[in-house]
Protein backbone atom coordinates (compact mmCIF):
# COMPACT_ATOMS: atom_id res chain seq x y z
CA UNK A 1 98.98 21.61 20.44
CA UNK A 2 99.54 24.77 19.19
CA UNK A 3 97.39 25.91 16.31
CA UNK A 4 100.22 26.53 13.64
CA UNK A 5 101.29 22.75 14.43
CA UNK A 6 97.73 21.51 13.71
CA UNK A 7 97.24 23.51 10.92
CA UNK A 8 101.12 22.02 9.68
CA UNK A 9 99.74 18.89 10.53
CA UNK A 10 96.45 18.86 8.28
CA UNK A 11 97.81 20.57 5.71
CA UNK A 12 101.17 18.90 5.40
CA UNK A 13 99.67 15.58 5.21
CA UNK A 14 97.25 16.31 2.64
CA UNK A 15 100.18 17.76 0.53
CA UNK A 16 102.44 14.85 1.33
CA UNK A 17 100.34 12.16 0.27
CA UNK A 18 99.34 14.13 -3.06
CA UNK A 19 103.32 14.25 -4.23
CA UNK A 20 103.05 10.81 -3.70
CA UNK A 21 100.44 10.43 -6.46
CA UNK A 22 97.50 9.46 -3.77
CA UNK A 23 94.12 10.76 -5.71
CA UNK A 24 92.81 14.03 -3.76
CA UNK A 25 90.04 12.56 -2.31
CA UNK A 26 91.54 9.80 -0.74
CA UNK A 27 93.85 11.90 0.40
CA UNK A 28 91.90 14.45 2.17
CA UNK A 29 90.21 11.09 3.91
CA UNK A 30 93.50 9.85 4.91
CA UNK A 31 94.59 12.72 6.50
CA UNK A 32 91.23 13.51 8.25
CA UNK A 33 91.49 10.44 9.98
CA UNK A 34 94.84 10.92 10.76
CA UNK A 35 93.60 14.14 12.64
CA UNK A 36 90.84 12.66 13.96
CA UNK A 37 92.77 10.17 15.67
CA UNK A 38 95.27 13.12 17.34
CA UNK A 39 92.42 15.26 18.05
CA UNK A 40 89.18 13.90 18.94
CA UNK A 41 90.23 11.05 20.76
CA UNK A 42 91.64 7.96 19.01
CA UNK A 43 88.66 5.21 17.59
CA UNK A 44 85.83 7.59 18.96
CA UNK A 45 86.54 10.36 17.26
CA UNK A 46 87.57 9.14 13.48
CA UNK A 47 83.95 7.09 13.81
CA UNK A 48 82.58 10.73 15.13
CA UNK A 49 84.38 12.57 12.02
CA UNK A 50 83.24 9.51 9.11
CA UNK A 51 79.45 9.88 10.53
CA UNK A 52 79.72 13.93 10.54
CA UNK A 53 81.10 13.44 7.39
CA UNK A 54 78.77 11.16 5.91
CA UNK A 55 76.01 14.00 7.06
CA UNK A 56 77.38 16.48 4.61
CA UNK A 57 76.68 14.19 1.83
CA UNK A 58 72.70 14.03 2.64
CA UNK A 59 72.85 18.05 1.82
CA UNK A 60 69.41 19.02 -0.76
CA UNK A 61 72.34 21.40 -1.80
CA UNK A 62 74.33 18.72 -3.69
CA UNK A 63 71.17 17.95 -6.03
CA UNK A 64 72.04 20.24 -9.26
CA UNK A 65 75.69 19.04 -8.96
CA UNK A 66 74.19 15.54 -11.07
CA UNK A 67 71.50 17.11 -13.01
CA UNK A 68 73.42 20.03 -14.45
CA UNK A 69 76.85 17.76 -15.33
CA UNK A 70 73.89 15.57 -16.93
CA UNK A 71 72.69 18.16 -18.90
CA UNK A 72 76.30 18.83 -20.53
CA UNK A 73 77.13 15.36 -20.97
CA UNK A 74 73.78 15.37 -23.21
CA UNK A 75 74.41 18.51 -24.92
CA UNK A 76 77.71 16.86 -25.86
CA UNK A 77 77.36 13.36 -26.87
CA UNK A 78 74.42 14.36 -28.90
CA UNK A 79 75.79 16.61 -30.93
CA UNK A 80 73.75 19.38 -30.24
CA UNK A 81 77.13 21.53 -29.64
CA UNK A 82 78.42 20.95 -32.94
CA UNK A 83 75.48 21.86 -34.63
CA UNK A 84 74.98 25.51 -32.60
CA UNK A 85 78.69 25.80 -33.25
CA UNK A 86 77.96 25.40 -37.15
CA UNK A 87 75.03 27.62 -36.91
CA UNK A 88 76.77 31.15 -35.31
CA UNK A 89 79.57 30.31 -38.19
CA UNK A 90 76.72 30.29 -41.07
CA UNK A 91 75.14 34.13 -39.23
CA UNK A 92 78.67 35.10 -38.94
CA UNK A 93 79.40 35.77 -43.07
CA UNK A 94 82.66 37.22 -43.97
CA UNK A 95 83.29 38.93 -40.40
CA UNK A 96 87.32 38.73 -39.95
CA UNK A 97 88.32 36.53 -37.60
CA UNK A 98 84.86 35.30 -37.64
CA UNK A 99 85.72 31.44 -36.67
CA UNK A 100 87.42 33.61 -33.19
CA UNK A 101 83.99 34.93 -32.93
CA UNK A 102 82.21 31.71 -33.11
CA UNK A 103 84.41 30.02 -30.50
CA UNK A 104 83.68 33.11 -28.02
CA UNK A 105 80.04 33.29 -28.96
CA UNK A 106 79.28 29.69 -29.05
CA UNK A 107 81.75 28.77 -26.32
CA UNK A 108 79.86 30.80 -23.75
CA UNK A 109 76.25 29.37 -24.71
CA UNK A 110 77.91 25.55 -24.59
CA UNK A 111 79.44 26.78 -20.98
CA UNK A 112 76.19 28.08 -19.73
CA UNK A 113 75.09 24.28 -20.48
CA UNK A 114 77.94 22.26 -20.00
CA UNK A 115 79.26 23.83 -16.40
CA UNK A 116 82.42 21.69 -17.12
CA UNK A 117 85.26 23.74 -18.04
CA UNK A 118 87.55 20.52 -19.31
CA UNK A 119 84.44 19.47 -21.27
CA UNK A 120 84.07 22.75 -23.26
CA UNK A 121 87.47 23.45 -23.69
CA UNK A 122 87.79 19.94 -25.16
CA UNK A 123 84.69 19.95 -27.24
CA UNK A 124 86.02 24.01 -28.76
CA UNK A 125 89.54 22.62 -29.56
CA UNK A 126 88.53 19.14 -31.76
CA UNK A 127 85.93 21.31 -33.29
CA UNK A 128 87.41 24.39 -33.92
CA UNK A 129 91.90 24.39 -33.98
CA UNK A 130 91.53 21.95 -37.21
CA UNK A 131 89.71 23.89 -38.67
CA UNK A 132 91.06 27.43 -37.69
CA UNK A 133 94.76 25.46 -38.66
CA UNK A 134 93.39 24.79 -42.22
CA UNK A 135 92.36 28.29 -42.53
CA UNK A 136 95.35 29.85 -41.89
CA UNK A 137 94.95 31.52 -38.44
CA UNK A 138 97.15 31.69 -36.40
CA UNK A 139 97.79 29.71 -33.17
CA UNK A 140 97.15 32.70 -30.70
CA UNK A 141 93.97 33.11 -33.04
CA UNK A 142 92.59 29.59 -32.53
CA UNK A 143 93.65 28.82 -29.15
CA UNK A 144 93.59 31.68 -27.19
CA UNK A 145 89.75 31.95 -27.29
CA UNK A 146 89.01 28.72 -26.50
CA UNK A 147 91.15 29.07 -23.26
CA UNK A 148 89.08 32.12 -22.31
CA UNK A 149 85.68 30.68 -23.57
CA UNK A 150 86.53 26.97 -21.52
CA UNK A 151 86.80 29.06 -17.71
CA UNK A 152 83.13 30.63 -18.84
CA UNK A 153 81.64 27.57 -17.99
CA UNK A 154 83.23 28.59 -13.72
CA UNK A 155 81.36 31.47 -13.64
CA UNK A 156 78.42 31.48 -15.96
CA UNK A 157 75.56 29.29 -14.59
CA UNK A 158 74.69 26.57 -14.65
CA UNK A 159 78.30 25.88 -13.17
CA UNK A 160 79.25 22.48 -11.06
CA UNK A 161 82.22 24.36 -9.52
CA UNK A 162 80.08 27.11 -8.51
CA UNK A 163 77.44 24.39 -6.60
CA UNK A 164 79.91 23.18 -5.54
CA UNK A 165 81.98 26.48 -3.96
CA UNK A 166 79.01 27.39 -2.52
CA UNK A 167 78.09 24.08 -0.98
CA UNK A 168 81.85 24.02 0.77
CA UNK A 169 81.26 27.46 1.74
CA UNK A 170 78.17 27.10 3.25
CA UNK A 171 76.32 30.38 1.01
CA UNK A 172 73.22 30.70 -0.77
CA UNK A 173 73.82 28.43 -4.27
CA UNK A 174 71.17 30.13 -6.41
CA UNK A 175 72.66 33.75 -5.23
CA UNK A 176 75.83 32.51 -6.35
CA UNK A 177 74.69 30.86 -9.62
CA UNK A 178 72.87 34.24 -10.37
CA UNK A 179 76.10 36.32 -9.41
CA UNK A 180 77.82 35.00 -12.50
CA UNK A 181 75.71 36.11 -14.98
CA UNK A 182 76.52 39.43 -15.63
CA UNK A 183 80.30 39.26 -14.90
CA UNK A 184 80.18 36.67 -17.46
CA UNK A 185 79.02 38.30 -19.89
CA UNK A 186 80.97 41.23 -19.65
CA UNK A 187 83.92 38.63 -19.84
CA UNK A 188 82.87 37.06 -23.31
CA UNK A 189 82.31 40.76 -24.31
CA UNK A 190 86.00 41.43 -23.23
CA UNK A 191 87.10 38.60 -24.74
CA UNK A 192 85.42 39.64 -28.15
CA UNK A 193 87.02 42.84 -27.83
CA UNK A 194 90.72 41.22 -27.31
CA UNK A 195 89.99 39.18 -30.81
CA UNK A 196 88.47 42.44 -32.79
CA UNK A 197 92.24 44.17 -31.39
CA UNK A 198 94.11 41.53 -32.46
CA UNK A 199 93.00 41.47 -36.17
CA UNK A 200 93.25 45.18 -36.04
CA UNK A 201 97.28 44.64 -35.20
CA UNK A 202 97.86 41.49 -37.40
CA UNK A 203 94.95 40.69 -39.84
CA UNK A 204 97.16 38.10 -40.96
CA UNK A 205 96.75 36.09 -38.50
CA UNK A 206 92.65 35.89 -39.19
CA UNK A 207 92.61 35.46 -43.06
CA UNK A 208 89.26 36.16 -44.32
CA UNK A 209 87.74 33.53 -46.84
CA UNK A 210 84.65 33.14 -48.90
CA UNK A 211 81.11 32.18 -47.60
CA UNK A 212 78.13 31.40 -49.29
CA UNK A 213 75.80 34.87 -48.67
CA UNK A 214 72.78 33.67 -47.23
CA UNK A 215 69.44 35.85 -47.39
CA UNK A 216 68.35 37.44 -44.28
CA UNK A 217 64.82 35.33 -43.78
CA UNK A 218 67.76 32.06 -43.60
CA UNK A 219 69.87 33.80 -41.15
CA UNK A 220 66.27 33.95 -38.77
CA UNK A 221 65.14 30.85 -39.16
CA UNK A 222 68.71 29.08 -39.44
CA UNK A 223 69.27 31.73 -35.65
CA UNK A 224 65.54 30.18 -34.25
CA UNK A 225 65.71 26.87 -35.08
CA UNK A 226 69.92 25.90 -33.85
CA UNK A 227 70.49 28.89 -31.43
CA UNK A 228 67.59 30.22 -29.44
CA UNK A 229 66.42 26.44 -28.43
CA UNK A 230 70.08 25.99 -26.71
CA UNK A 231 70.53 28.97 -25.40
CA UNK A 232 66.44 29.31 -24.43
CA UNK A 233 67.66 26.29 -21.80
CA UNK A 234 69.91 28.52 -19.87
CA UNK A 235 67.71 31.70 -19.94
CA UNK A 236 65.05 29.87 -18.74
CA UNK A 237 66.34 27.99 -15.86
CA UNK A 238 68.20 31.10 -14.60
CA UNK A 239 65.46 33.62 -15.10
CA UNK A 240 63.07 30.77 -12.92
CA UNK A 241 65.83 31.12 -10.04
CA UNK A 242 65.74 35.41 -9.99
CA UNK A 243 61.92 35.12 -9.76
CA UNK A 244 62.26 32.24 -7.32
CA UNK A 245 59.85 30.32 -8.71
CA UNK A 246 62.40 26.92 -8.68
CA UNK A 247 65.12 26.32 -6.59
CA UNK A 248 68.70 25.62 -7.88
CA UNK A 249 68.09 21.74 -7.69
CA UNK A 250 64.72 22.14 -9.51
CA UNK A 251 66.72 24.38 -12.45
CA UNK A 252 68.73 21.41 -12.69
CA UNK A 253 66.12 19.28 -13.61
CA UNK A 254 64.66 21.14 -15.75
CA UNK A 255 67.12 22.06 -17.44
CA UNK A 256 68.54 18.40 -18.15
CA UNK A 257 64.68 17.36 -18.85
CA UNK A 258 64.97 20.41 -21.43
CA UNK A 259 68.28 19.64 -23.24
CA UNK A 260 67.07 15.70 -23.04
CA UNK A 261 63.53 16.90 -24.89
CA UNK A 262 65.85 19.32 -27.24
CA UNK A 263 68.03 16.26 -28.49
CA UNK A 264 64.70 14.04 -29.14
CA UNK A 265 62.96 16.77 -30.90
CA UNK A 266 65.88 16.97 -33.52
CA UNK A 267 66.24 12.89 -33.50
CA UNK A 268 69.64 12.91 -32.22
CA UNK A 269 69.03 10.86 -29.05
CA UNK A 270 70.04 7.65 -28.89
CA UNK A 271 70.53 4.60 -26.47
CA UNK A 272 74.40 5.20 -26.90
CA UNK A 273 74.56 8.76 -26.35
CA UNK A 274 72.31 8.46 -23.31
CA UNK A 275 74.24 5.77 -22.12
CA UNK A 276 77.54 7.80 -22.85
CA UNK A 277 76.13 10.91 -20.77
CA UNK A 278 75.03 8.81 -17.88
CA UNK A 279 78.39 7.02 -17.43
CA UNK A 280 80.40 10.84 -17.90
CA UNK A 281 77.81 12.61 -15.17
CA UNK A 282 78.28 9.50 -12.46
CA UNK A 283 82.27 9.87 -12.54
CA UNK A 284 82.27 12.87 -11.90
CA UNK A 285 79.35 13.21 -9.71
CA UNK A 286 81.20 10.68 -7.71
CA UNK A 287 84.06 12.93 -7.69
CA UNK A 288 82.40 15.60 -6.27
CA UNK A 289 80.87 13.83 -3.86
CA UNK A 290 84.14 12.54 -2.05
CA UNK A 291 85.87 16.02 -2.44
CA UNK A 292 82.43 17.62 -0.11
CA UNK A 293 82.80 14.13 2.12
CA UNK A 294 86.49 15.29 2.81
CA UNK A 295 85.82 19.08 2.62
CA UNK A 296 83.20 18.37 5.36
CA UNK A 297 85.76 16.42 7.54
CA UNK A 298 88.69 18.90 6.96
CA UNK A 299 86.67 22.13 8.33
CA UNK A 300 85.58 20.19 11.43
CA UNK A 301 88.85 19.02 12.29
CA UNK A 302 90.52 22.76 11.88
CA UNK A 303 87.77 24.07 13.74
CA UNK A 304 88.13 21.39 16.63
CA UNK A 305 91.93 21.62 16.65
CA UNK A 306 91.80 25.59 16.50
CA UNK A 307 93.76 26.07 13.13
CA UNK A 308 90.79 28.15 11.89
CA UNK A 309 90.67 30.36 14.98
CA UNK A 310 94.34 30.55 15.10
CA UNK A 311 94.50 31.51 11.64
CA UNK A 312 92.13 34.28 11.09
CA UNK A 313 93.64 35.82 14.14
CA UNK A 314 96.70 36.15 12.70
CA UNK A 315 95.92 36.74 9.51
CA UNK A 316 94.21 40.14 10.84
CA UNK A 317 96.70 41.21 13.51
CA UNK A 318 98.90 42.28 10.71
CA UNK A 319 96.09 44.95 10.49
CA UNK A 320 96.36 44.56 6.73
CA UNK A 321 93.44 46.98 5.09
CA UNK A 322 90.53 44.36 3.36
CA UNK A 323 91.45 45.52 -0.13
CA UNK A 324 95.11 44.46 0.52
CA UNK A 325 93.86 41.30 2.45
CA UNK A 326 91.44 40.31 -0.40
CA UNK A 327 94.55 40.69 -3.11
CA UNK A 328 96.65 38.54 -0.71
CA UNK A 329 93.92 35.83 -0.66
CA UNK A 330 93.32 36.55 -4.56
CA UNK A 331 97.38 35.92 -5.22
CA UNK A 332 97.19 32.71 -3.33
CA UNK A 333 94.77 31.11 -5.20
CA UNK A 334 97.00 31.78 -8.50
CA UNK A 335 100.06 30.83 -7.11
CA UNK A 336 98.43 27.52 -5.92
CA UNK A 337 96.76 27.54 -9.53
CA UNK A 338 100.48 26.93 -11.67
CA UNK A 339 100.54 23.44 -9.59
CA UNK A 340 97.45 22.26 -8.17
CA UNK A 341 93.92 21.24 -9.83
CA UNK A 342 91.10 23.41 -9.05
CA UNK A 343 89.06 20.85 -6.81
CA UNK A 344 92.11 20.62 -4.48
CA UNK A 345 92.67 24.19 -4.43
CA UNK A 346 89.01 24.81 -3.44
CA UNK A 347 89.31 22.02 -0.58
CA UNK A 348 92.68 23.57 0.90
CA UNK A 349 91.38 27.36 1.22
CA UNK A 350 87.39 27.22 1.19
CA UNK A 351 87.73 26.20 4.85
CA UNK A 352 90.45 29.34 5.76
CA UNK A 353 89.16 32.00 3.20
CA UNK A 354 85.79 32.01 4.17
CA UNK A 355 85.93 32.91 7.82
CA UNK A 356 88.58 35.11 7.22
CA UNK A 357 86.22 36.76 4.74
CA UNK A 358 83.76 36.91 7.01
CA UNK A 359 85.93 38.66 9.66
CA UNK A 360 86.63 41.42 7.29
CA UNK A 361 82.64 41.64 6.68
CA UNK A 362 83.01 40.76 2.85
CA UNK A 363 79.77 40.12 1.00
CA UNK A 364 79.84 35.98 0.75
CA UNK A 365 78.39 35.60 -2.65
CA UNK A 366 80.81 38.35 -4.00
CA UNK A 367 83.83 36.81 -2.38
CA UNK A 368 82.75 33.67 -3.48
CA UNK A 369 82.64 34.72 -7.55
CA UNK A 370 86.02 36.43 -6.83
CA UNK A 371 87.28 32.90 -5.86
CA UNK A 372 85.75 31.29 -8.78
CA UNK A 373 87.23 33.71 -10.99
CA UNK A 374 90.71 33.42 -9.44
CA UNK A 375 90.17 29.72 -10.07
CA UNK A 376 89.19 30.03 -13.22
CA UNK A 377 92.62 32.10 -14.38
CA UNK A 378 94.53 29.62 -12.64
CA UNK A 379 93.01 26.84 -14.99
CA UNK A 380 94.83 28.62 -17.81
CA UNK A 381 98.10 30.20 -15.65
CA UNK A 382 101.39 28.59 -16.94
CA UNK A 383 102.65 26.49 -16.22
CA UNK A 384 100.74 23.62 -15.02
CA UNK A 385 97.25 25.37 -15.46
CA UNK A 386 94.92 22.36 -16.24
CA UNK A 387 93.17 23.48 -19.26
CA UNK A 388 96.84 24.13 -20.95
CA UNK A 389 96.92 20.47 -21.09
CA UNK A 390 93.69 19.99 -21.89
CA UNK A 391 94.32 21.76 -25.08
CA UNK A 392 97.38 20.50 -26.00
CA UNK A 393 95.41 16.99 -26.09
CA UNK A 394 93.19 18.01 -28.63
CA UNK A 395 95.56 20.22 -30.48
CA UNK A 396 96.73 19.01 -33.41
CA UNK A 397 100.36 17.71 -33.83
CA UNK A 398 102.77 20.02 -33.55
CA UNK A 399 101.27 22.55 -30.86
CA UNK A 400 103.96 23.24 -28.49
CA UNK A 401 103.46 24.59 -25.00
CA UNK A 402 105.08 27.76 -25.48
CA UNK A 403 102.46 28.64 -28.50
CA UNK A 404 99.54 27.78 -25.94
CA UNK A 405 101.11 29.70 -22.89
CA UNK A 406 101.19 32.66 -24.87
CA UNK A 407 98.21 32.71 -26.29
CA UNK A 408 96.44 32.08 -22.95
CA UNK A 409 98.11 35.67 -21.66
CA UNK A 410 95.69 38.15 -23.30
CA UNK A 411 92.34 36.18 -22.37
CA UNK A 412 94.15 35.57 -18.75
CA UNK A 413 94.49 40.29 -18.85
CA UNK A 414 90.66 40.61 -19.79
CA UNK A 415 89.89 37.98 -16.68
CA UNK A 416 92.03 40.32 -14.03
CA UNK A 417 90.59 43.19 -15.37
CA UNK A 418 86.62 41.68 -15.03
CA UNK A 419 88.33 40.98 -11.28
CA UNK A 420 89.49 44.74 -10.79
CA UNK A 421 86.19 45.86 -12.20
CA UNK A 422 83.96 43.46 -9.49
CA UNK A 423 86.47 44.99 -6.90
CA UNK A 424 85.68 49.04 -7.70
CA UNK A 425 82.12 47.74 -8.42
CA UNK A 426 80.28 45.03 -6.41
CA UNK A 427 76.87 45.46 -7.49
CA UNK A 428 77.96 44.24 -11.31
CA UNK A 429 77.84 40.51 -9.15
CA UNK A 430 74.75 41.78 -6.14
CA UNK A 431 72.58 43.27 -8.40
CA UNK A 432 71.05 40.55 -9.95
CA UNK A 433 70.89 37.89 -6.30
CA UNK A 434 69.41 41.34 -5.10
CA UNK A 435 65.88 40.63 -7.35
């Protein structure tokens, strides 16, 4: 068979069984074996596929994917997120816009520990739209950062997507988890910028109110005792993996056996918040672990039916320069963003992108935080971006779509122009795996 007829194959029955509301997992499976059975031989070769696929499972790779949605769960059920969240709005004072500030600021420390986008997007909007709404700020005010801040939690480590990327793609995880640090960073930073512009134009739509003043020896103590613990976690864990004194897996744990000490020292860990954390980190640990069972499956069969070989060779003989290749790639993963989750996207490309990548001798790790930061603009790209619905369930009544598509646009510009900046310079994402 021809390779374009496999590759139809594969991919056409993945995309069939998805419109017919088959969960992407179970689809993947479904049309794996379906492959398996036209490739590799009938009976033999689906049992051959199921037992290479149950292989990728057993990966030491997979470990933080548990420990570090564990970690989040905690930080959120325990209520440890609200109260850093009220802290950086106490330091704050009469800054304008200030509650925009705390939902950038304290948005990308709950990312760094929650590594679920949907899980800090939904914990910023019941926490912060009421009360930005009450305040008077308006809607491009409130929601707008808290789309930005929720795709922080992609790229800034301790991410599950990025584990996860990098386990599909076969790269170092810890150079990957390190890659995002600084780009992330710069990213809040832009994002704090946007906000600063947009009560420059309209400072309206930030009304400033009163605050009790608070004397600067309350600011420290109120800044050591509800920030630096929190955010201590993530420093800690990542600085461990640059000196490589821990690998990724062993960051993990100690960074949910931190935040799990944390939440007892402050006597806000209980049987049902445990229990609560647990149950959230197993379904979607379970989750994960299907998608890299079908991932696993999906790459072998390509391979074995020559899709991937067929592809890559056509892909270059249009003699297409890298840069131009790279932007192709780049649009691809948007485009598949305004109607696909990200999981699926990651499952349909990681398996072409890569080796095409590595035909055009791209750095992996770069490539690889390009592709998490094309997926995390298409979790906010209209019109079927997933965090746009995320945030019109926590909204509060009366949020139409239109209000949050437009206010995702401006955070969407400053995460293209972090991509243009990675392009024109790479080491902003190598420097710090380089250590």
């Amino acid at each position: 068979m021809e390779w374009y007829l496999a590759l139809a194959l594969l991919v056409g029955s993945i995309v069939f069984l998805m419109a017919m509301g088959m969960p992407v997992a179970l689809a993947f499976l479904a049309a794996n074996i379906l492959g398996a059975w036209v490739f590799m031989g009938g009976e033999r070769g689906v049992v051959q596929l199921l037992n290479n696929g149950l292989g990728a499972l057993t990966k030491y790779a997979l470990m933080p994917i548990p420990l570090f949605l564990l970690m989040g769960e905690i930080f959120f059920h325990t209520g440890l997120g609200g109260r850093m969240f009220n802290a950086i709005d106490r330091l704050l004072g009469r800054l304008p816009g200030r509650l925009s500030y705390v939902t950038v600021l304290g948005g990308t420390a709950f990312s760094t520990l929650s590594g679920s986008s949907m899980g800090s997007t939904a914990l910023l909007g019941s926490l912060m739209v009421p009360e930005m709404k009450r305040r008077g700020y308006k809607s491009h005010m409130s929601i707008g950062p808290i789309l930005g801040t929720g795709g922080l939690a992609i790229i800034i480590p301790p991410s599950a997507l990025a584990v996860l990327l990098a386990t599909l793609a076969q790269i170092d995880v810890a150079a990957l988890l390190i890659a995002g640090v600084i780009p992330g960073l710069i990213l809040a930073l832009f994002y704090i910028i946007t906000i600063w512009v947009q009560t420059r134009i309209d400072p309206g739509a930030a009304p400033a109110y009163d605050v009790t003043p608070m004397p600067l020896s309350a600011k420290l103590w109120l800044l050591m005792r509800e920030v630096v613990p929190m955010v201590g976690v993530m420093v800690v864990i990542v600085v461990l993996m640059i000196r490589g004194f821990v690998t990724p897996s062993e960051a993990a744990a100690f960074g949910a056996l931190g935040v799990l000490l944390l939440a007892a020292a402050f006597r806000c860990l209980t049987w049902e918040a445990l229990r609560a954390s647990v149950v959230g980190a197993l379904r979607v640990t379970l989750m994960a672990y299907l998608i890299v069972f079908g991932s696993a499956t999906f790459s072998q069969l390509l391979a074995f039916s020559g899709a991937s070989r067929g592809l890559v060779l056509w892909a270059t003989s249009f003699d297409l320069a890298p840069l131009a290749m790279l932007l192709v790639m780049f649009a691809v993963l948007l485009l598949l963003g305004m109607f696909m989750e990200q999981i699926s996207m990651m499952l349909l490309t990681v398996p072409i992108f890569f080796p095409l990548a590595m035909s055009l001798d791209f750095d992996l790790i770069w490539f690889g935080l390009i592709m998490l930061l094309a997926l995390e603009i298409s979790f906010t790209t209209p019109p079927f971006g997933l965090l746009l619905f995320v945030m019109k369930g926590v909204s509060p009544p009366g949020t139409t779509m239109r209000e949050i598509y437009t206010s995702a646009f401006p955070f969407i510009g400053c995460s293209l122009l972090l991509v243009a900046l990675l392009i024109a310079f790479p080491g902003l994402a190598l420097w710090l795996p380089s250590l």
